[in-house]
C-alpha atoms as a PDB file:
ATOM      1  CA  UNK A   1     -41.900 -10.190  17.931  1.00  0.00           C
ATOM      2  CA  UNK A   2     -38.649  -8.810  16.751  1.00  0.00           C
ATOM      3  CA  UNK A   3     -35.712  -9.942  18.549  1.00  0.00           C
ATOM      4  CA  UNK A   4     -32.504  -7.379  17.746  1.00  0.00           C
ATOM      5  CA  UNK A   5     -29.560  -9.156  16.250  1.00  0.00           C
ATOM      6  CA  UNK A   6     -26.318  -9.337  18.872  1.00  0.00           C
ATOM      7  CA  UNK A   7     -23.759  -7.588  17.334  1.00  0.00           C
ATOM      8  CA  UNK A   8     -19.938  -8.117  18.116  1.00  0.00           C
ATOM      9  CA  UNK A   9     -18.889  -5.115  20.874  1.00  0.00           C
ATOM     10  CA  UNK A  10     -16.536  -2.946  19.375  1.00  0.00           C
ATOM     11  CA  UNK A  11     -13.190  -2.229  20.514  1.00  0.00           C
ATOM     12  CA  UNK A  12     -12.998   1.947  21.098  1.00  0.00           C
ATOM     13  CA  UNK A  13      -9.778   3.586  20.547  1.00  0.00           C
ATOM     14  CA  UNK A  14      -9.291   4.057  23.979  1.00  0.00           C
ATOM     15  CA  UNK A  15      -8.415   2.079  27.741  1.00  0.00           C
ATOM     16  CA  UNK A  16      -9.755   2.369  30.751  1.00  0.00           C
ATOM     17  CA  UNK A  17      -7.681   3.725  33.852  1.00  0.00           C
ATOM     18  CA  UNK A  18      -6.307   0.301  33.920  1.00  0.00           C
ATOM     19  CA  UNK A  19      -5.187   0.170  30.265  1.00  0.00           C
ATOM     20  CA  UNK A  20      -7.767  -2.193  30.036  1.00  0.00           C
ATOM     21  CA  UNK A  21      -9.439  -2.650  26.342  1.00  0.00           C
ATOM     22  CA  UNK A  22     -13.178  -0.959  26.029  1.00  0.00           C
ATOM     23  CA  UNK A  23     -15.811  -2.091  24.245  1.00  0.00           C
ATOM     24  CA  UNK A  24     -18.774  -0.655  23.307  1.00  0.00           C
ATOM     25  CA  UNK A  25     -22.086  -2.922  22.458  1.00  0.00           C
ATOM     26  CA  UNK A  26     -24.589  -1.092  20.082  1.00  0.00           C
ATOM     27  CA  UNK A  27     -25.443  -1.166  16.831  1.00  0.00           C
ATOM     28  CA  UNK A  28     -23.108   1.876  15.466  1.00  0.00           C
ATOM     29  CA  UNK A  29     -25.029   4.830  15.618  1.00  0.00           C
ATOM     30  CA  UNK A  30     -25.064   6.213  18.962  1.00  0.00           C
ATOM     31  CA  UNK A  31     -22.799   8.819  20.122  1.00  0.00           C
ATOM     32  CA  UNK A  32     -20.289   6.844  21.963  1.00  0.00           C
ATOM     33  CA  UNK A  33     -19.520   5.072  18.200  1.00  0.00           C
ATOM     34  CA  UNK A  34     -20.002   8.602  16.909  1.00  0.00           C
ATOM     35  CA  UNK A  35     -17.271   9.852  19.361  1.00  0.00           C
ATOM     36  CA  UNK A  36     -15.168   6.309  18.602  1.00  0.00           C
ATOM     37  CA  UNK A  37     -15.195   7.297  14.973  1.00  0.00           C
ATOM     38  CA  UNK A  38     -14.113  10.914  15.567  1.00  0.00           C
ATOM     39  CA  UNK A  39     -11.595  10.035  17.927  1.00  0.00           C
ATOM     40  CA  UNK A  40      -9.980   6.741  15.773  1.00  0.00           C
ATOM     41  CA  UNK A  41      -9.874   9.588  12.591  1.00  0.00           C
ATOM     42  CA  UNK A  42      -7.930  12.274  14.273  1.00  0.00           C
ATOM     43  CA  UNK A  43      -5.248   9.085  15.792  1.00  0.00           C
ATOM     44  CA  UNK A  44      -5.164   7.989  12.298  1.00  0.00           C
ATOM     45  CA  UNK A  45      -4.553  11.905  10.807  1.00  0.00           C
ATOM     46  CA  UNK A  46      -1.853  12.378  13.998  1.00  0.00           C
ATOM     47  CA  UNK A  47       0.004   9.021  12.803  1.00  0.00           C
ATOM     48  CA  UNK A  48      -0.038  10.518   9.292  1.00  0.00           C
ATOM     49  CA  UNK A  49       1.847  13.935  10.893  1.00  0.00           C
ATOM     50  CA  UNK A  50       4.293  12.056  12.993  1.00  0.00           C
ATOM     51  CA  UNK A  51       5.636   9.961  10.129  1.00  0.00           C
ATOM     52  CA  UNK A  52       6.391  13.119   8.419  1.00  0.00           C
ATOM     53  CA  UNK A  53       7.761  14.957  10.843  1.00  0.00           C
ATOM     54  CA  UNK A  54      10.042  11.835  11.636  1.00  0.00           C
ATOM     55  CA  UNK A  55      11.128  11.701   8.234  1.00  0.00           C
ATOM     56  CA  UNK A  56      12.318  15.419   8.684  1.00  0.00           C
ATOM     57  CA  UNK A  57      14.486  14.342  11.663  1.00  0.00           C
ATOM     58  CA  UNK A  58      16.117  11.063  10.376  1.00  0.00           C
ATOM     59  CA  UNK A  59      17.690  13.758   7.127  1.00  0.00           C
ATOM     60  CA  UNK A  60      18.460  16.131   9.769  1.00  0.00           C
ATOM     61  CA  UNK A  61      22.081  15.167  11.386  1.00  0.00           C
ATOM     62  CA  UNK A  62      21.853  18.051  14.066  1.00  0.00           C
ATOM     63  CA  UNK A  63      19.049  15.995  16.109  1.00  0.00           C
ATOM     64  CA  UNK A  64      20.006  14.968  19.863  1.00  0.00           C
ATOM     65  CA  UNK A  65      19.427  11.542  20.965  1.00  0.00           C
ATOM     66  CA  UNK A  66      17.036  13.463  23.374  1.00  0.00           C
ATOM     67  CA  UNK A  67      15.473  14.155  20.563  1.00  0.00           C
ATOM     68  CA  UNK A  68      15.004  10.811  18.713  1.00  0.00           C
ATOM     69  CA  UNK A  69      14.038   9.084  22.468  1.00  0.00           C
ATOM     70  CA  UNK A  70      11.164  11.682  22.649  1.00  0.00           C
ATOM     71  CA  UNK A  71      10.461  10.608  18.619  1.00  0.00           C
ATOM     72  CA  UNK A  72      10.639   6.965  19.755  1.00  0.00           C
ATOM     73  CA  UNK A  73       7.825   7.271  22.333  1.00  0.00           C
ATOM     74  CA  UNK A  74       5.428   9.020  20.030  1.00  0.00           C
ATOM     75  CA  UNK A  75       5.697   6.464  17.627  1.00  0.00           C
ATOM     76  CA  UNK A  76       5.308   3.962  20.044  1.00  0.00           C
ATOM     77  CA  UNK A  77       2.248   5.434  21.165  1.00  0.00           C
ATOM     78  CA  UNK A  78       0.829   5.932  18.281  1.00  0.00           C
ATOM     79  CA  UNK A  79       1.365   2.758  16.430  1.00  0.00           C
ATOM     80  CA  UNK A  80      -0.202   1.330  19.784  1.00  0.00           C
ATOM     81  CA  UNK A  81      -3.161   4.061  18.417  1.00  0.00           C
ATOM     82  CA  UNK A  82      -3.231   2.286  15.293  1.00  0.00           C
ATOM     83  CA  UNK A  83      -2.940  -1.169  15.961  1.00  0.00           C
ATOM     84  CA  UNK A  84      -6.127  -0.553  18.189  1.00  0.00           C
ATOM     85  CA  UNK A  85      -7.642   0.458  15.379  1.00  0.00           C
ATOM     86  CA  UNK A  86      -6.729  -2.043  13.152  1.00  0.00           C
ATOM     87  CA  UNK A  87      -7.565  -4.963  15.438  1.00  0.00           C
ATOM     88  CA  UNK A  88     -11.255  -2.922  15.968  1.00  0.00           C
ATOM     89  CA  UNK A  89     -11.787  -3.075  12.345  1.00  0.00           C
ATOM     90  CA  UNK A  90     -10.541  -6.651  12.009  1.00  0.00           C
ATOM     91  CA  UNK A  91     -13.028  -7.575  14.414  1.00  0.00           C
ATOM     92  CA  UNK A  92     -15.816  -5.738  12.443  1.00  0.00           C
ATOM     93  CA  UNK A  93     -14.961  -8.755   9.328  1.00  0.00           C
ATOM     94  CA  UNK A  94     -17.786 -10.340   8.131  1.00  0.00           C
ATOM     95  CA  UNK A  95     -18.674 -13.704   9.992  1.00  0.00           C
ATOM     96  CA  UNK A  96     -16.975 -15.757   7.155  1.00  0.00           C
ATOM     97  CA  UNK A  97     -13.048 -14.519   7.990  1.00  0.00           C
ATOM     98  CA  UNK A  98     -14.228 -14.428  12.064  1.00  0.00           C
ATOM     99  CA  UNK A  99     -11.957 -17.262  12.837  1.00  0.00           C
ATOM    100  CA  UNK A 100      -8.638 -15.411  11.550  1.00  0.00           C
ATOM    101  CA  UNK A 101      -9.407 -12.560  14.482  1.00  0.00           C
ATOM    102  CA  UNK A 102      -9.780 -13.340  18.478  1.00  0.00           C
ATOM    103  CA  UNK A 103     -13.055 -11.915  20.314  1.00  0.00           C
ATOM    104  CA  UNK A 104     -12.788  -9.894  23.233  1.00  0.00           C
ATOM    105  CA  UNK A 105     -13.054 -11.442  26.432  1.00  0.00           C
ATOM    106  CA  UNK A 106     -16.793 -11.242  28.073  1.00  0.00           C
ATOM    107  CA  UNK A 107     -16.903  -8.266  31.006  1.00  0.00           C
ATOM    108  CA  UNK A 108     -13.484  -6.330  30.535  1.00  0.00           C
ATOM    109  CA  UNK A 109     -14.612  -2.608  29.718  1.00  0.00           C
ATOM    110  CA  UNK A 110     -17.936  -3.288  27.814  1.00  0.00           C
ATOM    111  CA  UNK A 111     -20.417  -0.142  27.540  1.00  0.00           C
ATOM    112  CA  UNK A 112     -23.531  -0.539  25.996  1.00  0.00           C
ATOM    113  CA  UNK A 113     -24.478   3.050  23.677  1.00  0.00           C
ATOM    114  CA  UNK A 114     -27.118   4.562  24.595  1.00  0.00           C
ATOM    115  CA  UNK A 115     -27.904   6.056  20.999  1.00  0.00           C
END
């Protein structure tokens, strides 16, 4: 009999209505990770835009504070984007380096996928 490996639940690139982490338990293939993937690739392409648009308005001297707040917030959110990522990925590190990342905690968010 074939017992299926556990794997380590993935964090998605997204909270709940709680801003609590989700994982998702599955072995990468379903469409939730499908979805996860899609959705991680456009935060990464958006953090890409938003650094070069924010270079644009640092050289520009005619931007309001208003301006530079709203700036602020993006960034904030999406370096929140893309730390979420990067601690996903991290988490994803062979068994060898496991000990340099912390595991989720057990019940907070976890889907199973259903592909």
């Amino acid at each position: 009999m074939h017992v299926p490996q556990r794997q380590q639940p993935r964090l998605l690139p997204w909270a709940d209505s709680e801003d609590k982490p989700c994982y998702l338990i599955g072995d990468g293939g379903g469409p939730i990770s499908r979805l996860a993937d899609e959705v991680e690739a456009t935060q990464l392409e958006m953090a890409v835009e938003l650094l070069g648009h924010a270079r644009a308005m640092l050289h520009d001297r005619r931007v309001s504070n208003g301006e530079l707040r709203f700036l602020g917030e993006r960034f904030t959110e999406s370096l929140r984007d893309v730390l979420r990522i990067a601690e996903s990925l991290g988490a994803q590190v062979p068994a060898a380096a496991e000990d340099q990342w912390s595991a989720p905690e057990q019940g907070r968010g976890a889907a199973k996928d259903p592909g």
